[in-house]
Protein backbone atom coordinates (compact mmCIF):
# COMPACT_ATOMS: atom_id res chain seq x y z
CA UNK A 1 110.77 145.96 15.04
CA UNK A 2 113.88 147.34 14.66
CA UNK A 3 117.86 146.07 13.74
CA UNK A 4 118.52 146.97 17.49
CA UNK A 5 115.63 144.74 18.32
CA UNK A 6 116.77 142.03 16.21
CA UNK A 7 120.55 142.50 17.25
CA UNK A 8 118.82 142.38 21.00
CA UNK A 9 116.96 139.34 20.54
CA UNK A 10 119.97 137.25 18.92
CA UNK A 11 122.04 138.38 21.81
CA UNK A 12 119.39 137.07 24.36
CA UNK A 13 119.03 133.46 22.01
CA UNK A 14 122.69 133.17 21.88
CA UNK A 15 123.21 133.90 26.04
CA UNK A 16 120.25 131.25 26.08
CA UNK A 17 122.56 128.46 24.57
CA UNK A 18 125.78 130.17 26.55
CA UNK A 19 125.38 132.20 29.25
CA UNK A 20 128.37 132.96 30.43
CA UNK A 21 129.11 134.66 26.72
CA UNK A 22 129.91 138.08 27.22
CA UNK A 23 128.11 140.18 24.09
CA UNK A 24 129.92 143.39 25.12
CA UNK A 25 133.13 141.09 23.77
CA UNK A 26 131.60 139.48 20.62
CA UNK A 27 133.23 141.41 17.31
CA UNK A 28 129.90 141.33 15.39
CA UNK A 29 131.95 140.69 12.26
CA UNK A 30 133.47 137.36 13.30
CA UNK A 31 132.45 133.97 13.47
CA UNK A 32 129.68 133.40 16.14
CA UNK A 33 130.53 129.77 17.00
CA UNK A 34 134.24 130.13 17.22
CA UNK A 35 134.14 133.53 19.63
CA UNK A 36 131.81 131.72 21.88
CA UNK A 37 132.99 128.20 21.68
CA UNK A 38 129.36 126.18 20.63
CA UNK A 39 129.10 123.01 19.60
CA UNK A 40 126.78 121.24 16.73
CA UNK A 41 123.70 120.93 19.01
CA UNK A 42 124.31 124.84 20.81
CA UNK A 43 124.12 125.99 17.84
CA UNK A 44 120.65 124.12 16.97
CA UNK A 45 119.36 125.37 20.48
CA UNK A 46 120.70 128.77 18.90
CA UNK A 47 118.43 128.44 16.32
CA UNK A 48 115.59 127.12 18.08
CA UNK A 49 116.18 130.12 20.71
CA UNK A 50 115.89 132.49 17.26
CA UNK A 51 112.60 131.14 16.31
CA UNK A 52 111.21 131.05 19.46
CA UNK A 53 111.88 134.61 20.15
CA UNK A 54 111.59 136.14 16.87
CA UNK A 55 108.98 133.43 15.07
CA UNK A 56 111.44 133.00 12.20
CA UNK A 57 111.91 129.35 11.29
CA UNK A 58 115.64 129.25 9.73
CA UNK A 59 115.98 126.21 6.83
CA UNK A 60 118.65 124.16 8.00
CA UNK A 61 119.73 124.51 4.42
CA UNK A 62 120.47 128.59 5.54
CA UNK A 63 122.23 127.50 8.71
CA UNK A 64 125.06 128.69 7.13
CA UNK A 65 123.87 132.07 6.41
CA UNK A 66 124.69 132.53 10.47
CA UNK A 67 127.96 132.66 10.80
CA UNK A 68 128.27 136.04 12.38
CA UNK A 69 126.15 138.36 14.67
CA UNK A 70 125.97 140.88 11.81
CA UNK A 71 124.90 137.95 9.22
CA UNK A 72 122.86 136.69 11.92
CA UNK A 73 120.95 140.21 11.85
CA UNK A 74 120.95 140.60 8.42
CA UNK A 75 119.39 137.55 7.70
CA UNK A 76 116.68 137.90 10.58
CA UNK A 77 116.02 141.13 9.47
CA UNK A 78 115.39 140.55 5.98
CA UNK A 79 113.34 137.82 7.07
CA UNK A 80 111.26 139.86 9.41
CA UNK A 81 111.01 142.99 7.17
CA UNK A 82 113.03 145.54 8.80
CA UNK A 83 114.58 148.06 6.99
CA UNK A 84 118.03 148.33 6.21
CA UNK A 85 118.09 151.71 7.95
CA UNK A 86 115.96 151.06 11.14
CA UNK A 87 118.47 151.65 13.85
């Protein structure tokens, strides 16, 4: 798998929990929830989405860790073992 897989796949959760988001709009570098307007439990089903696409169980205690589609690819990736420079 690649970051462009992973950055793929947290698209498709996230248009899972809203789909009228538009990713082509979403600056990667600023906060998810706020560009997309989720709520508490969206943002669970976010997560939920994540794992069930990618098999990466997120700690609640890392929810945090999420706050941005770049973080949100970072952290997947490092969880998943991609390299920093897969494209």
């Amino acid at each position: 798998m690649t970051r462009a897989e992973v950055k793929l796949a947290v698209i498709d959760a996230l248009l899972a929990v809203v789909p009228e988001a538009r990713p082509e709009e979403i600056d990667p570098t600023a906060p998810l929830r706020d560009q997309v307007d989720i709520d508490s439990m969206d943002f669970i089903n976010f997560i939920v989405a994540l794992d069930d696409a990618l098999g990466v169980d997120v700690p609640e205690s890392e929810y945090g860790r999420l706050t941005t589609l770049d973080a949100c690819v970072d952290y997947l990736a490092v969880r998943l073992g991609v390299a920093a420079t897969s494209a």
